[in-house]
N, C-alpha and C. Protein backbone atom coordinates (compact mmCIF):
# COMPACT_ATOMS: atom_id res chain seq x y z
N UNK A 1 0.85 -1.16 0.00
CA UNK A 1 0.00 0.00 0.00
C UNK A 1 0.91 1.23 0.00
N UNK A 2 0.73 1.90 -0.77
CA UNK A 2 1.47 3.18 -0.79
C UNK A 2 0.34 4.51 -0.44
N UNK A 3 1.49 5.95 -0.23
CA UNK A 3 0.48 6.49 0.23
C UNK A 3 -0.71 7.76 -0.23
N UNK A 4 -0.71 7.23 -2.00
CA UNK A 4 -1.76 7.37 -2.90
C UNK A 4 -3.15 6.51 -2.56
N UNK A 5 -2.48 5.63 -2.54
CA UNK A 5 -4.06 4.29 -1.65
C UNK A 5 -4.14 4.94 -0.35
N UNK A 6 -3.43 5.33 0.28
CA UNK A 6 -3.95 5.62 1.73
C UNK A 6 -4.79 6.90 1.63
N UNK A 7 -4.47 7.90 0.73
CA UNK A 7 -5.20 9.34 0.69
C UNK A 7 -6.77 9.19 0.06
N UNK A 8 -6.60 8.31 -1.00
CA UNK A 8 -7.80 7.93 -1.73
C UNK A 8 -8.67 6.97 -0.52
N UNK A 9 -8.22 6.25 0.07
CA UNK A 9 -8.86 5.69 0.89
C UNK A 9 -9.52 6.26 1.90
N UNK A 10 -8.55 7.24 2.67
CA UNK A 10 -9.21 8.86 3.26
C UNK A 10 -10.50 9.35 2.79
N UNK A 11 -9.72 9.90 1.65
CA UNK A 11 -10.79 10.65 1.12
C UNK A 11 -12.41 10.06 0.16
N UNK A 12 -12.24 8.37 0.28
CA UNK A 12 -13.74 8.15 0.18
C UNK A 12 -14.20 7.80 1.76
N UNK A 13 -13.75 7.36 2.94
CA UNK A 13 -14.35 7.51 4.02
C UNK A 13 -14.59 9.15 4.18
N UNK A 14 -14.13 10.08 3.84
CA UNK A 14 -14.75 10.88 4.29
C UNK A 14 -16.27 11.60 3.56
N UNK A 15 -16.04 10.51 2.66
CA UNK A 15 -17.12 11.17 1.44
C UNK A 15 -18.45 10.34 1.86
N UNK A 16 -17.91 8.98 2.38
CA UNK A 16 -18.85 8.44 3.37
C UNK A 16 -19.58 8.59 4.21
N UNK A 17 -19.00 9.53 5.03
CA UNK A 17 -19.54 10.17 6.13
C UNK A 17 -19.86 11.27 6.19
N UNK A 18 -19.92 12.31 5.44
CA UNK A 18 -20.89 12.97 4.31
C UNK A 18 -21.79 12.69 4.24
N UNK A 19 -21.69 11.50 3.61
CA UNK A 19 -23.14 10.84 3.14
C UNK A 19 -24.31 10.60 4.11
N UNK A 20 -23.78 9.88 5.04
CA UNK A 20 -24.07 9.54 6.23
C UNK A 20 -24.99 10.82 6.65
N UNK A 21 -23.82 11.87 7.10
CA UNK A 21 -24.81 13.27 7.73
C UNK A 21 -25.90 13.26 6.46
N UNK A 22 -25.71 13.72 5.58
CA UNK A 22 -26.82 14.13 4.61
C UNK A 22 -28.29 13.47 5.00
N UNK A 23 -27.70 12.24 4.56
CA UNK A 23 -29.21 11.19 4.87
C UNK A 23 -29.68 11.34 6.16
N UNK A 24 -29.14 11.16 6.90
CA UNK A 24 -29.72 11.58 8.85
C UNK A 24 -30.34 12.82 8.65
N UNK A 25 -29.64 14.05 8.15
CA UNK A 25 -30.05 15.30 8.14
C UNK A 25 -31.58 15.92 7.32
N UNK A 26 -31.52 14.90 5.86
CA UNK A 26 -32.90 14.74 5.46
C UNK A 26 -33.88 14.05 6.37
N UNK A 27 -33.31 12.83 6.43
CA UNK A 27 -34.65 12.01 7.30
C UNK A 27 -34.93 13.19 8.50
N UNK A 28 -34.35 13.69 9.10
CA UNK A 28 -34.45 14.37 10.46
C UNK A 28 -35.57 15.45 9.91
N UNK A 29 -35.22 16.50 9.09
CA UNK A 29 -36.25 17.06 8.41
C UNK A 29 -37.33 16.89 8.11
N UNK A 30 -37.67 15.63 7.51
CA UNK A 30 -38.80 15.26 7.00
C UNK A 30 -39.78 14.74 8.29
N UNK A 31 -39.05 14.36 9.47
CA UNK A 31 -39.21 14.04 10.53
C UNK A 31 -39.83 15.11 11.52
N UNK A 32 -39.39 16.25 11.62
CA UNK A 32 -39.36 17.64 12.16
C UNK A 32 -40.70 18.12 11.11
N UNK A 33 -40.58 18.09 9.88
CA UNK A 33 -41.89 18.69 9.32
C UNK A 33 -42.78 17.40 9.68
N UNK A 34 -43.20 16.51 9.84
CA UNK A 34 -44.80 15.87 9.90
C UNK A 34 -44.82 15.68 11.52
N UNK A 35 -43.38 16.31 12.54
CA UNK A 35 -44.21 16.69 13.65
C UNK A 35 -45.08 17.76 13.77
N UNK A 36 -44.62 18.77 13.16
CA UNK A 36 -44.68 20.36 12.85
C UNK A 36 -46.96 20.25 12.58
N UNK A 37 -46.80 19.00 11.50
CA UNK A 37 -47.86 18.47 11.02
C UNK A 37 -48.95 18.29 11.86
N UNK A 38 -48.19 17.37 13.21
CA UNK A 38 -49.21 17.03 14.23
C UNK A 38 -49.30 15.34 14.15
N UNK A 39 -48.56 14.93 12.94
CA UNK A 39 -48.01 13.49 13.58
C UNK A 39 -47.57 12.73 14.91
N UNK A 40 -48.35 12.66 15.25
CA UNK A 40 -47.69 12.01 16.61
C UNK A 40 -46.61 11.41 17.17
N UNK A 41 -46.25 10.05 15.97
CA UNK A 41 -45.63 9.09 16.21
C UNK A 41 -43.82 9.92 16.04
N UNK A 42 -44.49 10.90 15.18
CA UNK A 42 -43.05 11.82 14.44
C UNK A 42 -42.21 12.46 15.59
N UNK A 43 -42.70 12.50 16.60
CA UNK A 43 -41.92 12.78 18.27
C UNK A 43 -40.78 11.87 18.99
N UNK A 44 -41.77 10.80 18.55
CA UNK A 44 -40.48 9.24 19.61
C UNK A 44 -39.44 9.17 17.94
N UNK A 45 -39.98 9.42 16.80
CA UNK A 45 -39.05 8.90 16.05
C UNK A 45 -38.04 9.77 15.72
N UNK A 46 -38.35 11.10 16.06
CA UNK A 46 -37.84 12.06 16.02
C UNK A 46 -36.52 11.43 17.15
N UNK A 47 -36.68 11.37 17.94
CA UNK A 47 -35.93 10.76 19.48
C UNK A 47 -35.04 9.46 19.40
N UNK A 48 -35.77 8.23 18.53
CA UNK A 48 -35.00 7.25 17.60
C UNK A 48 -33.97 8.08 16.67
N UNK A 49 -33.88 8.98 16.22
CA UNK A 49 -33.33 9.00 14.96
C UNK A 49 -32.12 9.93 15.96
N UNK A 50 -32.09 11.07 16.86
CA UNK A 50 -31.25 10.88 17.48
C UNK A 50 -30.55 10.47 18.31
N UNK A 51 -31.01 9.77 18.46
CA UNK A 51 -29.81 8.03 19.04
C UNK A 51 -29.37 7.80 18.13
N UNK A 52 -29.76 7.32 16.99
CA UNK A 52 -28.84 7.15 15.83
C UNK A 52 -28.08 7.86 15.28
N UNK A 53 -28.29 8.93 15.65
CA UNK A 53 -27.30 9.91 15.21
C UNK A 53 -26.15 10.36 16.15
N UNK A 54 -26.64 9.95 17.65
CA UNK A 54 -25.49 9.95 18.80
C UNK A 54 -24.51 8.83 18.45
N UNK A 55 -25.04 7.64 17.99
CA UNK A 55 -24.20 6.64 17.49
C UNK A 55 -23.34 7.00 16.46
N UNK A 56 -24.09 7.13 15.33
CA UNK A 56 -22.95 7.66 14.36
C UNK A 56 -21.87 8.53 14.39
N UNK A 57 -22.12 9.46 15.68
CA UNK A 57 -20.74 10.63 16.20
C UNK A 57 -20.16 9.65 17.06
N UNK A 58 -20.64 8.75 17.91
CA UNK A 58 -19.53 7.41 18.47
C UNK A 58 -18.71 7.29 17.66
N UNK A 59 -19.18 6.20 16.57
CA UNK A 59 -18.48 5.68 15.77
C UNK A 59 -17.49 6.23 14.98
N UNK A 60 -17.67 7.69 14.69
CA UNK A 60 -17.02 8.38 14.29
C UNK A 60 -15.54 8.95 14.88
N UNK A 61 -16.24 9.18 15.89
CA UNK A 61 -14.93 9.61 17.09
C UNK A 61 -14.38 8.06 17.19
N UNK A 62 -14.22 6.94 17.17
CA UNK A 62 -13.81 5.76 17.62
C UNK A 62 -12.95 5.60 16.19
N UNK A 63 -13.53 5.92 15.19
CA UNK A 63 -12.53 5.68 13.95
C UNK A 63 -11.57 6.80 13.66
N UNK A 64 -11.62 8.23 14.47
CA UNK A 64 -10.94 9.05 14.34
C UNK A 64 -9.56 8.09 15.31
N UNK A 65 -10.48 8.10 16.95
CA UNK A 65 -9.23 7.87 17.52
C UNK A 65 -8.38 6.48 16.51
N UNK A 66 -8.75 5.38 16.50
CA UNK A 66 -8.13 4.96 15.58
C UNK A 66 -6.82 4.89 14.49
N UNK A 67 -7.64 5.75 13.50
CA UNK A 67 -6.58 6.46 12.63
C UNK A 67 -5.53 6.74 13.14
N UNK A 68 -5.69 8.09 14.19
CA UNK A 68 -4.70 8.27 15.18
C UNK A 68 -3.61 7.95 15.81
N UNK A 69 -4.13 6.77 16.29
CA UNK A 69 -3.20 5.92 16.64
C UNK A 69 -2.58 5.05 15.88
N UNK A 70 -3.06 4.50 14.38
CA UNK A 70 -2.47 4.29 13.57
C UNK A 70 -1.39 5.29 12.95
N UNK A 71 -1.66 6.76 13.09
CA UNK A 71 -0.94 7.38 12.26
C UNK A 71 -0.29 7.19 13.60
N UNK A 72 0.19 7.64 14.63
CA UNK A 72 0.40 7.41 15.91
C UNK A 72 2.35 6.49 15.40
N UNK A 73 1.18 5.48 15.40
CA UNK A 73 2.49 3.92 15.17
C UNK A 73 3.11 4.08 13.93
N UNK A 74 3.06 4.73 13.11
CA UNK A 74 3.25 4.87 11.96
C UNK A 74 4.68 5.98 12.02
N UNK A 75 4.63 7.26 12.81
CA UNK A 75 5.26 7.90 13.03
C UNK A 75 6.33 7.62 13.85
N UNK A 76 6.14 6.70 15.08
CA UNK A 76 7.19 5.30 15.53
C UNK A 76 7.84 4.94 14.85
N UNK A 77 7.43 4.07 13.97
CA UNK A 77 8.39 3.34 13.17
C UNK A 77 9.36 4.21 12.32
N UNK A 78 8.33 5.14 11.79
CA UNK A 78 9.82 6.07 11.17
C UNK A 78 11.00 6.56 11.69
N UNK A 79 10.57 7.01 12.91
CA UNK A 79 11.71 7.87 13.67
C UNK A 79 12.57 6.45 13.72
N UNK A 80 12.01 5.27 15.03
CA UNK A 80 12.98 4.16 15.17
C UNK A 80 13.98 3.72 13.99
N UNK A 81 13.31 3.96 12.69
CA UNK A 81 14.08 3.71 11.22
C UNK A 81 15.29 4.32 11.53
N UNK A 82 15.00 5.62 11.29
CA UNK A 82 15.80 7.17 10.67
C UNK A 82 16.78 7.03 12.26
N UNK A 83 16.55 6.78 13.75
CA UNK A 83 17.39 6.71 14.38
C UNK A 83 18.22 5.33 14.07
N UNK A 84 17.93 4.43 13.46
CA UNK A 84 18.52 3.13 13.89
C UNK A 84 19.96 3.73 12.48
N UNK A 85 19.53 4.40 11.85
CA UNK A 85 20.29 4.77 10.61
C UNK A 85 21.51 5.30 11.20
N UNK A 86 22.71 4.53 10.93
CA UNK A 86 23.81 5.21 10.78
C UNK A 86 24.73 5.73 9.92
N UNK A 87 25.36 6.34 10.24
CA UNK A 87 26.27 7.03 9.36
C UNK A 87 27.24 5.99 8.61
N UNK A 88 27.34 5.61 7.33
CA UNK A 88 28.76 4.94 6.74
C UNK A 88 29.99 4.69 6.92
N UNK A 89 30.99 3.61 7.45
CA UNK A 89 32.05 3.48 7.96
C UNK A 89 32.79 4.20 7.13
N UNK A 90 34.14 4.46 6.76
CA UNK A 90 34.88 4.79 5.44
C UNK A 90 36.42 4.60 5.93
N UNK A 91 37.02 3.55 5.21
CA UNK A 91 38.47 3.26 5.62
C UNK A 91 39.10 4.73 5.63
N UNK A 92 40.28 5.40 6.51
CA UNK A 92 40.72 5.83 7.17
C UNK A 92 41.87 6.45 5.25
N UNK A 93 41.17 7.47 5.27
CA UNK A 93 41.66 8.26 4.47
C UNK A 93 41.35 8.10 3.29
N UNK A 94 39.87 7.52 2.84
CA UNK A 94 38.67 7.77 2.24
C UNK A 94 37.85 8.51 2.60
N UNK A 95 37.57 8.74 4.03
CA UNK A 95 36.28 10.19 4.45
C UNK A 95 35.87 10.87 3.09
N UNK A 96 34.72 11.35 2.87
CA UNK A 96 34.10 11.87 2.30
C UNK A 96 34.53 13.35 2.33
N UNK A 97 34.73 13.95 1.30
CA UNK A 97 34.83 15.58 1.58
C UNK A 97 34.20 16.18 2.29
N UNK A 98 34.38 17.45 3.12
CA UNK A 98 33.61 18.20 4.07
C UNK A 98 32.31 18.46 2.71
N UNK A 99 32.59 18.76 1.82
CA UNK A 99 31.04 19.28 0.70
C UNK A 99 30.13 18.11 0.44
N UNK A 100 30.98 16.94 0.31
CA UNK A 100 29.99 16.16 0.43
C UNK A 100 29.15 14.94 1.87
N UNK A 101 29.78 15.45 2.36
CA UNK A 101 29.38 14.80 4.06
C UNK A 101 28.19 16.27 4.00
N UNK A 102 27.82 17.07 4.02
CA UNK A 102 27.19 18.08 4.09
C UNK A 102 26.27 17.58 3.52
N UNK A 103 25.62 16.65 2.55
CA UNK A 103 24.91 16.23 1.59
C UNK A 103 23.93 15.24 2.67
N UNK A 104 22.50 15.73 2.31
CA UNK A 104 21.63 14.93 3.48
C UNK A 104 21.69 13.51 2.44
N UNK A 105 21.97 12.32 3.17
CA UNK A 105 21.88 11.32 2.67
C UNK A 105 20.69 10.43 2.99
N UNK A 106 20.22 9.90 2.23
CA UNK A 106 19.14 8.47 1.79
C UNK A 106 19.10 7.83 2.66
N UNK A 107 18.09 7.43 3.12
CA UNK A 107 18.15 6.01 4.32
C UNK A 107 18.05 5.31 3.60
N UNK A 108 18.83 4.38 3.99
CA UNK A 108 18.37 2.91 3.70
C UNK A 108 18.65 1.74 4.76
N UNK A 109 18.34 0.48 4.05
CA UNK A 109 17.88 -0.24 5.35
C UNK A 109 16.48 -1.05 4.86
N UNK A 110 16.14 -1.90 5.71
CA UNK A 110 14.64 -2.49 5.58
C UNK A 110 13.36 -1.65 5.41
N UNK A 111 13.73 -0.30 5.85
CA UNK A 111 12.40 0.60 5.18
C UNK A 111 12.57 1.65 4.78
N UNK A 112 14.04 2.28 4.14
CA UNK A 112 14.33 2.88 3.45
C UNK A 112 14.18 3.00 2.16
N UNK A 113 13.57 2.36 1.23
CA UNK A 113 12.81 2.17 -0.13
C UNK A 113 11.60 2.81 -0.35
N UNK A 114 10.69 2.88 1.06
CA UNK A 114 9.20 3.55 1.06
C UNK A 114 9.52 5.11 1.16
N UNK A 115 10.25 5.37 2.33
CA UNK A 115 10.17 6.28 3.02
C UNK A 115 9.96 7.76 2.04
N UNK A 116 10.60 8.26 0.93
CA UNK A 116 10.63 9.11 -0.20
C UNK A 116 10.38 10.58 0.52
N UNK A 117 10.84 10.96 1.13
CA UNK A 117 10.64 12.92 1.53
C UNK A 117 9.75 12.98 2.47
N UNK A 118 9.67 14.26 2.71
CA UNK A 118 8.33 14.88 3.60
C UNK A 118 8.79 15.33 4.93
N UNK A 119 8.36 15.06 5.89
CA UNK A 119 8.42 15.88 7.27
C UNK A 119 9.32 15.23 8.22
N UNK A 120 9.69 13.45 7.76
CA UNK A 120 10.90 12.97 8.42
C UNK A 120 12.10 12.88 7.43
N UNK A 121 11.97 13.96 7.01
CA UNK A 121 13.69 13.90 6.20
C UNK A 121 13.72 13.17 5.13
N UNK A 122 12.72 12.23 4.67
CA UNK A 122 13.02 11.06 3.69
C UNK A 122 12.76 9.94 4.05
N UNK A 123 12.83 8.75 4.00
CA UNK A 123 12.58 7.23 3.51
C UNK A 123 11.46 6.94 3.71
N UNK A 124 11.08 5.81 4.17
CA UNK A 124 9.76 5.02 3.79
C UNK A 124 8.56 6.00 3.91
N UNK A 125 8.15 6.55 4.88
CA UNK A 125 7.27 7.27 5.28
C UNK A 125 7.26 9.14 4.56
N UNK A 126 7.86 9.04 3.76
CA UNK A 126 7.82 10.66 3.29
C UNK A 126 6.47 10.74 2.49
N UNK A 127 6.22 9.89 1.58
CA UNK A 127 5.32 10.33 1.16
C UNK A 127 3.77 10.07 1.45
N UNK A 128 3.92 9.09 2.95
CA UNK A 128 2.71 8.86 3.71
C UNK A 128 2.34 10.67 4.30
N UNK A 129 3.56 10.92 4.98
CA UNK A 129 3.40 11.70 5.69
C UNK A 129 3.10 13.14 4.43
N UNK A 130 3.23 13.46 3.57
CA UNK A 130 3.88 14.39 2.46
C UNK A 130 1.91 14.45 2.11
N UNK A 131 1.24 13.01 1.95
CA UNK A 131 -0.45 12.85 1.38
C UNK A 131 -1.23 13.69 2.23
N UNK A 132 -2.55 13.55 1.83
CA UNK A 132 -3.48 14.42 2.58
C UNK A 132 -3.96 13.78 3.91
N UNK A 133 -3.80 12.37 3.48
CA UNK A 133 -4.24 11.60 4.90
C UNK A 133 -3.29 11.97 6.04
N UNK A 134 -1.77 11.66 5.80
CA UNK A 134 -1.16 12.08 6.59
C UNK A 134 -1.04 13.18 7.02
N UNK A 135 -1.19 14.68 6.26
CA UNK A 135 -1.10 16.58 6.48
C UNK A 135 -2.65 15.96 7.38
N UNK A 136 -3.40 15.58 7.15
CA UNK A 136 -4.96 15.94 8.04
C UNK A 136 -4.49 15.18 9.58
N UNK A 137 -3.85 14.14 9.17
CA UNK A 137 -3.86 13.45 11.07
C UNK A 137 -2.44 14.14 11.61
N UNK A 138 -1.91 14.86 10.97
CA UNK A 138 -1.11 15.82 12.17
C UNK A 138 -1.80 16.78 12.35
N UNK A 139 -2.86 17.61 11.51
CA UNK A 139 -3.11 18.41 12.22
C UNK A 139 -4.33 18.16 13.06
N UNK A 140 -4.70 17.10 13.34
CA UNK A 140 -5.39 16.42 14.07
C UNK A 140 -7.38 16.80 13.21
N UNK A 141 -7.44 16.22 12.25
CA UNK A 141 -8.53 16.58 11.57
C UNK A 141 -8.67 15.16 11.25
N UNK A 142 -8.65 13.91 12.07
CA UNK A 142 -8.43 12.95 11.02
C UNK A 142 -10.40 13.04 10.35
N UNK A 143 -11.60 12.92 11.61
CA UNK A 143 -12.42 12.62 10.75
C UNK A 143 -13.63 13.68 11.75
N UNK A 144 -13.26 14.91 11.32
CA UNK A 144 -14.34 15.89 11.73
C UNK A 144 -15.59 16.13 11.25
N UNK A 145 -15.67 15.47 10.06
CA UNK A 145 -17.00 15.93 9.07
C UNK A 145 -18.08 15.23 9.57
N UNK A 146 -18.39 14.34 10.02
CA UNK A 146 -19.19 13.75 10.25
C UNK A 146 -19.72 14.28 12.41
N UNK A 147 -18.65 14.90 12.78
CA UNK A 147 -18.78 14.88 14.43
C UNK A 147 -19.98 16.07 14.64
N UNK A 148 -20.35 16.24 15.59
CA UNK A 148 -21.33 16.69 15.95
C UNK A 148 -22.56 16.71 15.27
N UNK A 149 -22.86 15.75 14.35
CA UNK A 149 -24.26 15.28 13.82
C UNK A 149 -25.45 15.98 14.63
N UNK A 150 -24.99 15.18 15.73
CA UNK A 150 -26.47 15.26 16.65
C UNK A 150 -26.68 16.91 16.65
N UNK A 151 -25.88 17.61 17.19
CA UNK A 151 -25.64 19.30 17.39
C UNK A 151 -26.22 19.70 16.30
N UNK A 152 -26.14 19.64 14.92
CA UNK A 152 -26.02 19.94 13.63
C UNK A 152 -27.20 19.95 13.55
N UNK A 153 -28.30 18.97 14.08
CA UNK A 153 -29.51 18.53 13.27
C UNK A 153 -30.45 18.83 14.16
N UNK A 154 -30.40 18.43 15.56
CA UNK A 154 -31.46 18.42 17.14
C UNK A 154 -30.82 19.84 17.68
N UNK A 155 -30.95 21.07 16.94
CA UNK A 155 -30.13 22.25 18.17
C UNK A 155 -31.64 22.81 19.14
């Protein structure tokens, strides 16, 4: 999985949960007008439908934290990478020039192939971190669109 699949993957859960509000937000409406009506029953279901909609901001917040903590472990492993990385031996009057020791060098290693740029310097994780999935769960946005349903719809 690279982290083109991970952004696209983002970005249809969030299109999901979109969806999600929309439909709650109509039904709730249509719900709210045939109380308005004098429907009766349109009161308790009115009351059903936000429970269901307290649920769906659960679930929501439960897949945020989630993510989180996936992006969380994710950001682990990089650093542990990028620290486990050492510097190149060089027999003893081979050293590298001062201009080129100056030169940020490539990780490599067992997950130095992924890593490609971004906010840890390079390897596996650059371009996880570099996607939109990754820019949204640092700034801690993993899945806001859908949160406060209930607020949104029952004020």
């Amino acid at each position: 999985m690279d982290a083109t699949t991970i952004d696209q993957e983002f970005e249809q859960l969030q299109s999901e949960f979109k969806d999600v509000a929309t439909t709650v937000q109509g039904l709730a409406a249509k719900m709210q007008a045939a109380e308005k009506a004098g429907d009766t029953n349109a009161t308790e279901w009115l009351a059903d439908l936000k429970q269901v909609a307290q649920d769906i901001d659960d679930e929501q917040a439960q897949v945020q934290k989630l993510l989180l903590a996936v992006h969380g472990f994710v950001g682990q492993v990089a650093q542990t990478q990028q620290a486990a990385e050492k510097p190149p031996l060089f027999a003893p009057g081979h050293e590298p020039q001062e201009n080129e020791a100056a030169q940020p060098q490539q990780p490599h290693g067992m997950l130095g192939g992924m890593l490609g740029g971004g906010m840890l310097g390079g390897g596996m994780f650059g371009g996880y971190y570099g996607g939109g999935f990754g820019r949204a769960m640092e700034m801690g946005m993993a899945m806001n669109l859908g949160a406060n349903l209930v607020s949104s719809i029952f004020r």
